[in-house]
N, C-alpha and C. Protein backbone atom coordinates (compact mmCIF):
# COMPACT_ATOMS: atom_id res chain seq x y z
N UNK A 1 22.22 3.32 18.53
CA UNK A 1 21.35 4.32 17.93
C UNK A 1 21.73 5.69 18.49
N UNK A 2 22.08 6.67 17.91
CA UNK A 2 22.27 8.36 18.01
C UNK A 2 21.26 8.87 19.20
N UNK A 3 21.30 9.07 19.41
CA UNK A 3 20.80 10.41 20.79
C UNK A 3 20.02 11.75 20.14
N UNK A 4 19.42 11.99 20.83
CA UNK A 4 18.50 13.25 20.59
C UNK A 4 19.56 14.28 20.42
N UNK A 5 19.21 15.64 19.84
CA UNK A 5 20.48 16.21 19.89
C UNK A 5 21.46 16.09 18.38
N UNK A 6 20.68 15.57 17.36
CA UNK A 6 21.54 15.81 16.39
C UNK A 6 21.06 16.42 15.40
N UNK A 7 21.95 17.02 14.58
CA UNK A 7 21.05 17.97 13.81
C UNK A 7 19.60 17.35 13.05
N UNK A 8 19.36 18.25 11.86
CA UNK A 8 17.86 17.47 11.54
C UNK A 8 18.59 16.90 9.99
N UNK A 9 19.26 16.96 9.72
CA UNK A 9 19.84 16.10 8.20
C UNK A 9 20.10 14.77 8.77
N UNK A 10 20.59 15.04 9.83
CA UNK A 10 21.09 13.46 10.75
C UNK A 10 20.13 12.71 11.14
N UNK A 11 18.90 13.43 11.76
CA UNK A 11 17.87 12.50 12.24
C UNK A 11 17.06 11.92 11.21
N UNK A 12 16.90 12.95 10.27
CA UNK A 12 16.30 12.46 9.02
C UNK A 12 16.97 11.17 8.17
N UNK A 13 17.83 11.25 8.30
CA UNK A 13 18.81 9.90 8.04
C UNK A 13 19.07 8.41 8.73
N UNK A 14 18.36 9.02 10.28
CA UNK A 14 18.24 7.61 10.90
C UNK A 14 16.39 7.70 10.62
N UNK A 15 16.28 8.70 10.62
CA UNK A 15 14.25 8.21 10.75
C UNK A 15 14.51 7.32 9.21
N UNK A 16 14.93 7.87 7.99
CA UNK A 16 15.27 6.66 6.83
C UNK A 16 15.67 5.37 6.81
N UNK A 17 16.53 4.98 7.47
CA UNK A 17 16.69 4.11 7.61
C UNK A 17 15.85 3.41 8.43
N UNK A 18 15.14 3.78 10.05
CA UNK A 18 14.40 3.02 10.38
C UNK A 18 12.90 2.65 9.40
N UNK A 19 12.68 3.67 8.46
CA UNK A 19 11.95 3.67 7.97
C UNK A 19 12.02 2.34 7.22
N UNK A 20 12.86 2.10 6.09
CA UNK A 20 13.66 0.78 5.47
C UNK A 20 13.22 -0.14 6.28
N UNK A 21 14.08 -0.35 7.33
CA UNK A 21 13.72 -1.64 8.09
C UNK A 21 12.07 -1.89 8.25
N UNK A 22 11.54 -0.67 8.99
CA UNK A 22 9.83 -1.17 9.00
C UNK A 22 9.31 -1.43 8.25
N UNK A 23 9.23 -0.95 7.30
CA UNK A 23 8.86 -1.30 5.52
C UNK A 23 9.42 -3.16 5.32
N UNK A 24 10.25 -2.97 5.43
CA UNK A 24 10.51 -4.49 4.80
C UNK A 24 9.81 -5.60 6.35
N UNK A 25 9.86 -4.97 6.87
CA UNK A 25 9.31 -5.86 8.40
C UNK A 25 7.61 -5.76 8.35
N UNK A 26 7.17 -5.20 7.96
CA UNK A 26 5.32 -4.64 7.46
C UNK A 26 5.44 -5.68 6.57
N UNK A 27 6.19 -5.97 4.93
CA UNK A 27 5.81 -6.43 4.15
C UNK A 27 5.92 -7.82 4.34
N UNK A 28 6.64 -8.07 5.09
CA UNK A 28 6.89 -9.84 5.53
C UNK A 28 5.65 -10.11 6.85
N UNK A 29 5.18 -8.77 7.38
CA UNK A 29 4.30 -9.23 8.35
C UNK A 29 2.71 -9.70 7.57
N UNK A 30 2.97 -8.63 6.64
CA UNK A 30 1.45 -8.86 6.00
C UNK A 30 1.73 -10.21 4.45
N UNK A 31 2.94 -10.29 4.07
CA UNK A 31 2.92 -11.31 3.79
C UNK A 31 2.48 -12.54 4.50
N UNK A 32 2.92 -12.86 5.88
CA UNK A 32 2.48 -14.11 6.71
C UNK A 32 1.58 -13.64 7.03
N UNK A 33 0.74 -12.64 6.98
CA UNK A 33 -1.13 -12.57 7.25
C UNK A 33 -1.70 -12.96 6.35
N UNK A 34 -1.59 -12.72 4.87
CA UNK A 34 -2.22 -13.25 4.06
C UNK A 34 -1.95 -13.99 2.85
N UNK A 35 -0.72 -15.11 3.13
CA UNK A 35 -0.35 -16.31 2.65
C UNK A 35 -1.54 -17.32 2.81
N UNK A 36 -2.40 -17.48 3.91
CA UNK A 36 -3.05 -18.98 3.98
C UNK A 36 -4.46 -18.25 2.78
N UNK A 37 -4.39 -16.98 2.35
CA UNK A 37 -5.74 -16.62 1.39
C UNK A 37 -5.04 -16.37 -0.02
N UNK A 38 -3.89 -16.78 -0.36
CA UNK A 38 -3.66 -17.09 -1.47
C UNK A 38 -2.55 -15.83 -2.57
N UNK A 39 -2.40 -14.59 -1.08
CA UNK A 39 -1.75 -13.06 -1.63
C UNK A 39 -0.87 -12.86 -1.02
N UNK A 40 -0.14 -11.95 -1.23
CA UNK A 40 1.35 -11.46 -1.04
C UNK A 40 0.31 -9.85 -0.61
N UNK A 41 1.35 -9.09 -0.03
CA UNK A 41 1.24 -7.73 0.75
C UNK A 41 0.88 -6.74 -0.52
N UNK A 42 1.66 -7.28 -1.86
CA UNK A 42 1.52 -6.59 -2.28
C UNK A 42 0.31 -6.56 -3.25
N UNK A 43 -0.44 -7.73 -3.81
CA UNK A 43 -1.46 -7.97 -3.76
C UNK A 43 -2.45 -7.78 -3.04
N UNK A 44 -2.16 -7.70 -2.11
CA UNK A 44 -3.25 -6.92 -0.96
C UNK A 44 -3.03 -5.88 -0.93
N UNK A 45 -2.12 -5.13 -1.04
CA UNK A 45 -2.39 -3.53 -1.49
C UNK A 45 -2.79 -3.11 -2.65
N UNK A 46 -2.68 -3.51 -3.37
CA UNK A 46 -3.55 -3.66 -5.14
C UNK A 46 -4.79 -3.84 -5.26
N UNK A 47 -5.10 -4.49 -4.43
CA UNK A 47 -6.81 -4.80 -4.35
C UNK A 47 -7.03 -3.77 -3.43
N UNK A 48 -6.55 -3.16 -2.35
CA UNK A 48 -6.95 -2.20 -1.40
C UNK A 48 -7.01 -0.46 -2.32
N UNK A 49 -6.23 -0.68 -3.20
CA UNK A 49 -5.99 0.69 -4.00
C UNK A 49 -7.59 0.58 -5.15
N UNK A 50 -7.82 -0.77 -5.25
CA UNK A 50 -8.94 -0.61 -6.33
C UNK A 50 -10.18 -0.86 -5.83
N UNK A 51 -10.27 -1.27 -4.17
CA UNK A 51 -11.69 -0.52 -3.38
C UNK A 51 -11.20 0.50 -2.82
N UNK A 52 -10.71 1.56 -2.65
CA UNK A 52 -9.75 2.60 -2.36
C UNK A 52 -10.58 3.57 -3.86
N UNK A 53 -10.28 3.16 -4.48
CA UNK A 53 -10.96 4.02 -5.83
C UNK A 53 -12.37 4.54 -6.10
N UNK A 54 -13.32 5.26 -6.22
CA UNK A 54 -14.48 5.73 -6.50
C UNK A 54 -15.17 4.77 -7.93
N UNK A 55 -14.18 4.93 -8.54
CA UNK A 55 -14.92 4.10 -9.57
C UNK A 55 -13.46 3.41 -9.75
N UNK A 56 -13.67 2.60 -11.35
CA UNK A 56 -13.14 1.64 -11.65
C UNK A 56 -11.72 2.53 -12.59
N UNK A 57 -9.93 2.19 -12.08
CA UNK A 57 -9.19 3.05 -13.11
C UNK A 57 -8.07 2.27 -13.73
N UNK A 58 -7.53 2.86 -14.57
CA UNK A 58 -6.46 2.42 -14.86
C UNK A 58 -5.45 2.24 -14.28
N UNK A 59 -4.62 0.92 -14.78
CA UNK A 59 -3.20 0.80 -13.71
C UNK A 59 -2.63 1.71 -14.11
N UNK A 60 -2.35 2.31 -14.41
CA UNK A 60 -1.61 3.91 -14.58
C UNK A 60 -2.06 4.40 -13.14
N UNK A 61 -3.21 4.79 -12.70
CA UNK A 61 -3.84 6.00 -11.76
C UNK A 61 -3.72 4.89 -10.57
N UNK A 62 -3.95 3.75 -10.25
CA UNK A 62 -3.88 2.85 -9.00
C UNK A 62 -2.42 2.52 -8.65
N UNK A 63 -1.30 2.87 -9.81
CA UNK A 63 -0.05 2.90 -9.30
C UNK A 63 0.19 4.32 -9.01
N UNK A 64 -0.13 4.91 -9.70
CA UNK A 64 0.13 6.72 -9.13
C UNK A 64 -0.54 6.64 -7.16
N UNK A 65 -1.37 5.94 -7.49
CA UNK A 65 -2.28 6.00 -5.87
C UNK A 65 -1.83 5.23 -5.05
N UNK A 66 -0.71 4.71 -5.31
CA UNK A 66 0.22 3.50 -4.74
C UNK A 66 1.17 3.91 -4.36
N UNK A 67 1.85 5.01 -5.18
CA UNK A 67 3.04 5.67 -5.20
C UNK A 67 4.26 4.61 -5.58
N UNK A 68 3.78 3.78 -6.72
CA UNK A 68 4.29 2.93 -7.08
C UNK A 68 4.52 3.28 -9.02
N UNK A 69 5.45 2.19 -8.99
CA UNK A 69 6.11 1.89 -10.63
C UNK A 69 4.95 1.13 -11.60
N UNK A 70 4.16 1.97 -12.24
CA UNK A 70 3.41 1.63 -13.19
C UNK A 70 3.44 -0.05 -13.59
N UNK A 71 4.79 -0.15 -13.70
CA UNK A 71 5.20 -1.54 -14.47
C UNK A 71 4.85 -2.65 -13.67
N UNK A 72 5.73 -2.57 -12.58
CA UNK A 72 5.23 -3.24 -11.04
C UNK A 72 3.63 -3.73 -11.24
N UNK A 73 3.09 -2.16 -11.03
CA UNK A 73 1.52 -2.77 -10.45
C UNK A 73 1.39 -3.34 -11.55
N UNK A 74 1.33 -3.00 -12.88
CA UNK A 74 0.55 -3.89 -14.19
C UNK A 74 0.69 -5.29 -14.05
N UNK A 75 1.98 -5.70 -13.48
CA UNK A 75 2.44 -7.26 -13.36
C UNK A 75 1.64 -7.47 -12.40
N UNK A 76 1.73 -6.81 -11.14
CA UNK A 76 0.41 -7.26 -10.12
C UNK A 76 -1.07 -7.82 -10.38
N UNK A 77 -1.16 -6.63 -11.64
CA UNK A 77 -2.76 -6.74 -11.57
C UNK A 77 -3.35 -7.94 -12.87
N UNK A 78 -1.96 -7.97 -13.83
CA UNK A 78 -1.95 -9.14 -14.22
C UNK A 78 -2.02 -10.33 -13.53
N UNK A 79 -1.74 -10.75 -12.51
CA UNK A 79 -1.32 -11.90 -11.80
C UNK A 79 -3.12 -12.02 -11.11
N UNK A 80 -3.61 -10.83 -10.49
CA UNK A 80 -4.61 -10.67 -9.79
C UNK A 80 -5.81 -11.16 -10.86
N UNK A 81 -5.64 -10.75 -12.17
CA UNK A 81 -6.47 -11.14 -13.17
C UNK A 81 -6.07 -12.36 -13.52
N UNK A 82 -5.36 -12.81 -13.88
CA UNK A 82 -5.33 -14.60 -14.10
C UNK A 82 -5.41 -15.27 -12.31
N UNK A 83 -5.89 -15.06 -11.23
CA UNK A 83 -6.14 -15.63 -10.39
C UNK A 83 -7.87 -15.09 -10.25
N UNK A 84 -8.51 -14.34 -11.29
CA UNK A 84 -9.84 -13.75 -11.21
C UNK A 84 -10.21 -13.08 -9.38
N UNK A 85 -9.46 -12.58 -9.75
CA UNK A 85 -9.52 -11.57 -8.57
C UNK A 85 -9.90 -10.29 -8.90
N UNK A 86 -9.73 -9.73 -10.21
CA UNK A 86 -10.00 -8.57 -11.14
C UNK A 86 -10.11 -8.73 -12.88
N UNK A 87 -10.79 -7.90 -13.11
CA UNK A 87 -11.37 -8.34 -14.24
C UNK A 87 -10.60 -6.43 -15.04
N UNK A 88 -10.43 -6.75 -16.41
CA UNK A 88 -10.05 -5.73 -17.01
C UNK A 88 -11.49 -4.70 -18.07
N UNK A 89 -11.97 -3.90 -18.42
CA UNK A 89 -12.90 -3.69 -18.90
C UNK A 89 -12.46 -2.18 -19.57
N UNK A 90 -13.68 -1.74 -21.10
CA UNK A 90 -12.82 -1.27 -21.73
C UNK A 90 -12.65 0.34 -20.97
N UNK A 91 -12.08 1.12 -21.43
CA UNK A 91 -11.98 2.66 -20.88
C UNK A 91 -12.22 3.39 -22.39
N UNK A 92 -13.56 4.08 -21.88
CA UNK A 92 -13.93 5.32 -22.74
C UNK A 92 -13.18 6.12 -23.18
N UNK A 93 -12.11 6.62 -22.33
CA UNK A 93 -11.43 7.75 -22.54
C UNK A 93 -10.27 7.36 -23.01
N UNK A 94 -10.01 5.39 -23.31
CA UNK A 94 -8.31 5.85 -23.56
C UNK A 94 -8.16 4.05 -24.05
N UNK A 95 -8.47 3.85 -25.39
CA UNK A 95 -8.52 2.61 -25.86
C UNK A 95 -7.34 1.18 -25.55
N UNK A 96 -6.39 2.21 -24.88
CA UNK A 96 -4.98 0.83 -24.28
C UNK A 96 -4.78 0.73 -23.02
N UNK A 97 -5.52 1.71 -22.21
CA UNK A 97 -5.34 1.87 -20.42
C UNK A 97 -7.09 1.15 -20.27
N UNK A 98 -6.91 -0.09 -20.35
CA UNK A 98 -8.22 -0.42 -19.54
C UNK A 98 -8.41 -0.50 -18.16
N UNK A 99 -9.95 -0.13 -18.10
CA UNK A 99 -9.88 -0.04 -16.41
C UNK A 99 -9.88 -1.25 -15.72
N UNK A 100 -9.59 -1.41 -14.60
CA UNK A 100 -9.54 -2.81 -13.71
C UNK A 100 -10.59 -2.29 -12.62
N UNK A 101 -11.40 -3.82 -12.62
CA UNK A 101 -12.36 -3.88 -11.90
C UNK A 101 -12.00 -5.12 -10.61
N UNK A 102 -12.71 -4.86 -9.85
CA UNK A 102 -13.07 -6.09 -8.76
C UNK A 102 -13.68 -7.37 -8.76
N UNK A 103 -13.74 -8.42 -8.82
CA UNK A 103 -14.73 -9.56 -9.10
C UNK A 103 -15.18 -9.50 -7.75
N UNK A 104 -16.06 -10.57 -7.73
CA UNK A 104 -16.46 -10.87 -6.40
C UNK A 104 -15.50 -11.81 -5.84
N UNK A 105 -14.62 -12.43 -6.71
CA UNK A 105 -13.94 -12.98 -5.55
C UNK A 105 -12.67 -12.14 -5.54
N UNK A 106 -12.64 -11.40 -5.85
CA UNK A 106 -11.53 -10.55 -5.43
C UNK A 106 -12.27 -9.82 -4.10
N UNK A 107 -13.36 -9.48 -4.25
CA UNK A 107 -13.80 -8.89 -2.89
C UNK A 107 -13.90 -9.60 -1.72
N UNK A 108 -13.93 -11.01 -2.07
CA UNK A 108 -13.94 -11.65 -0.88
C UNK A 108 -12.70 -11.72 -0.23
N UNK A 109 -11.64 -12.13 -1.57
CA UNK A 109 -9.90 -11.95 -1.25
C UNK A 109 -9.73 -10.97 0.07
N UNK A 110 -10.02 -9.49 -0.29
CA UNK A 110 -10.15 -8.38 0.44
C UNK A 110 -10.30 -8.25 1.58
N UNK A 111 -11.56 -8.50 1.59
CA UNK A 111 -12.35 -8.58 3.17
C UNK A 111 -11.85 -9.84 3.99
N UNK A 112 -11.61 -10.76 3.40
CA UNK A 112 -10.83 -11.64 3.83
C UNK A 112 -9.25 -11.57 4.86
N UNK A 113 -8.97 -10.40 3.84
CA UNK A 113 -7.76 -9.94 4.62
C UNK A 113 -7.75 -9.37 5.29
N UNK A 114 -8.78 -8.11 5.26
CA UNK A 114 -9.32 -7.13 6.26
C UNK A 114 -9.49 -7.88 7.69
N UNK A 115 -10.22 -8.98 7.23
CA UNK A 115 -10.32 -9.76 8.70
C UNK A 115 -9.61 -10.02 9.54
N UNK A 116 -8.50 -10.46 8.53
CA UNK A 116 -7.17 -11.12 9.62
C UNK A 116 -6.42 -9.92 9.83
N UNK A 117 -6.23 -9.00 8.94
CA UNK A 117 -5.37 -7.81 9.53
C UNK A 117 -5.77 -6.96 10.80
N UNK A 118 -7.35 -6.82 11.06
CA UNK A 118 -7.94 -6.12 12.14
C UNK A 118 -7.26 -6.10 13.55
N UNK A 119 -7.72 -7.27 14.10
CA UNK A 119 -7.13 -7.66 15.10
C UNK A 119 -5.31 -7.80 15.53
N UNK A 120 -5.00 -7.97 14.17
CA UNK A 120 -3.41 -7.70 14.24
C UNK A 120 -2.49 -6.74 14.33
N UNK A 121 -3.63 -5.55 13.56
CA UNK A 121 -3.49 -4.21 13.72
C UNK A 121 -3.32 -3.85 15.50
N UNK A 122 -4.99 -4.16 15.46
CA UNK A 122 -4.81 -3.63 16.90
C UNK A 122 -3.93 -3.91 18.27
N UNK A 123 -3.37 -5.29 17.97
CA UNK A 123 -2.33 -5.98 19.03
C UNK A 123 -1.07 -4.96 18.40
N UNK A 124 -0.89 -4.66 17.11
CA UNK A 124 0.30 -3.58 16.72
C UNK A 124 0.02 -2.63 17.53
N UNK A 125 -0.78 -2.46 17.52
CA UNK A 125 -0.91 -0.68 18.43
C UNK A 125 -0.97 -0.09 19.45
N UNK A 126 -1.16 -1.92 20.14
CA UNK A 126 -1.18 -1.53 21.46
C UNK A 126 0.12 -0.98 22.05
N UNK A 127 -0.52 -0.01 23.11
CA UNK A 127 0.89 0.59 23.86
C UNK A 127 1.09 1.73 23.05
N UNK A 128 0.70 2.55 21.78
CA UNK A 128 0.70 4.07 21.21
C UNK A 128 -0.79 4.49 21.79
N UNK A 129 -0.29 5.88 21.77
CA UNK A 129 -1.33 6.54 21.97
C UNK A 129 -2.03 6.81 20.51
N UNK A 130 -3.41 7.32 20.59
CA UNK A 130 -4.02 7.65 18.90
C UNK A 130 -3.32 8.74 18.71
N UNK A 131 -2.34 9.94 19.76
CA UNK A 131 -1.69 11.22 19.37
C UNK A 131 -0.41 10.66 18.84
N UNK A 132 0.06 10.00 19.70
CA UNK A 132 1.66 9.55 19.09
C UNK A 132 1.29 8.72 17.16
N UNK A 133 0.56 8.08 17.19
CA UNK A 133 0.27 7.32 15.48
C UNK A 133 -0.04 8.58 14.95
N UNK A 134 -0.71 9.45 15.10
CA UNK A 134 -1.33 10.67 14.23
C UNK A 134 -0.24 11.15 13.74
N UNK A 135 0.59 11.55 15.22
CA UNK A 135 2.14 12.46 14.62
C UNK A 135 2.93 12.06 14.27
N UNK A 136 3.11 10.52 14.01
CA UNK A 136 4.27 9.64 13.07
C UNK A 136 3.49 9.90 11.81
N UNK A 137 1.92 9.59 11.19
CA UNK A 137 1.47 9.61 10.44
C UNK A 137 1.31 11.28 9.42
N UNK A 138 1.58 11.94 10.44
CA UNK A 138 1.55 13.42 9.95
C UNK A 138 2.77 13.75 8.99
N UNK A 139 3.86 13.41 10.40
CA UNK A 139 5.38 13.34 10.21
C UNK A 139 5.68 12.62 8.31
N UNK A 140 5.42 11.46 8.58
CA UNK A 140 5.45 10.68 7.08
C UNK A 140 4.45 11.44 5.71
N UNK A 141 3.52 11.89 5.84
CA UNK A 141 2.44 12.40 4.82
C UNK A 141 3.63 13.69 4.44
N UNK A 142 3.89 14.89 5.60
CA UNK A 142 4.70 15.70 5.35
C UNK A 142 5.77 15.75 4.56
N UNK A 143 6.72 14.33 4.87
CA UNK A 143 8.09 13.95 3.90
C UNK A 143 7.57 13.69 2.75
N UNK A 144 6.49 12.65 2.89
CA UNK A 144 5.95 12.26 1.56
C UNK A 144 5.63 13.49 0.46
N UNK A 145 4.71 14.34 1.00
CA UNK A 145 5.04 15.16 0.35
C UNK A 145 5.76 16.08 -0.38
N UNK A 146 7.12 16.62 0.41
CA UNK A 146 7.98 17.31 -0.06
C UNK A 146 9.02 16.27 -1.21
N UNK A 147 8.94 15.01 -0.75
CA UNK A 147 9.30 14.05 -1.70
C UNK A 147 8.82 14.07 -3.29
N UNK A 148 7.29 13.83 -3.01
CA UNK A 148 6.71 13.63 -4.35
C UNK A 148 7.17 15.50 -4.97
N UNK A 149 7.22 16.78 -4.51
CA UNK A 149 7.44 18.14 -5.11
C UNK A 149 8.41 18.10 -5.37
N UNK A 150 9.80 17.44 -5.12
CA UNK A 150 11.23 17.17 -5.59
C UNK A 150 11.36 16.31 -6.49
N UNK A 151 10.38 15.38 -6.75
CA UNK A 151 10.77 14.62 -8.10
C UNK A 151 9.73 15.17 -8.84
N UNK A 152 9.13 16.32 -9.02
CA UNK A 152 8.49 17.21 -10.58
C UNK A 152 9.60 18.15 -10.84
């Protein structure tokens, strides 16, 4: 691994790549968290984006809130709806984008996971400070941002 000391196109290029690796190492972690309740990571982020929501929206706006591929989530939330985890209902404003709702057993799905992720979280964290997570978390919102203003 590179040394402190390199320019910032360079570091930005290894923070990417470590980024890659954690990403795919998160999604296999929270895959084996919530395999024995019947979801994949990414199913559990699908349901987290639609109690995440104020009211009830379209997969259009819960993949925008995902920062995900429209298409993707629709297959998600298809899958989530034939396992009645979410229910589809009509939208006032837009007769082919129906909104997706929560069932109750999708809420249980949820909280379910919430459960097991808690404590797993917190054994993750041990050993950061709440300043060091803030300023990785800052750090990432920041890229994220200038990201999402480069692809308009």
């Amino acid at each position: 691994m590179p040394g402190p000391g390199l320019p910032p196109a360079d570091e930005l290029t290894e923070l990417t790549l470590s980024l890659f690796r954690v990403n795919n190492l998160m999604l296999a972690w929270g895959d084996r968290m919530v395999a024995p309740l019947g979801l994949t990571s990414a199913r559990w982020q699908a349901l987290g984006a639609i109690v995440a929501a104020e009211r009830p929206q379209p997969v259009a706006w819960l993949a925008r809130d995902l920062g995900a591929n429209r298409q993707n989530v629709q297959r998600i939330v298809n899958d989530l709806e034939g396992e009645g985890l979410v229910s589809f209902a009509p939208n006032p404003h837009h007769k082919r984008a129906q909104l997706v709702m929560l069932t109750p057993k999708g809420r249980e799905a949820y909280d379910a996971a919430i459960a097991r992720y808690r404590p797993r979280a917190e054994a993750l964290a041990a050993g950061f400070s709440a300043d060091e997570l803030a300023t990785a978390r800052q750090v990432l919102q920041a890229l994220r941002l200038r990201l999402e203003a480069d692809a308009d």
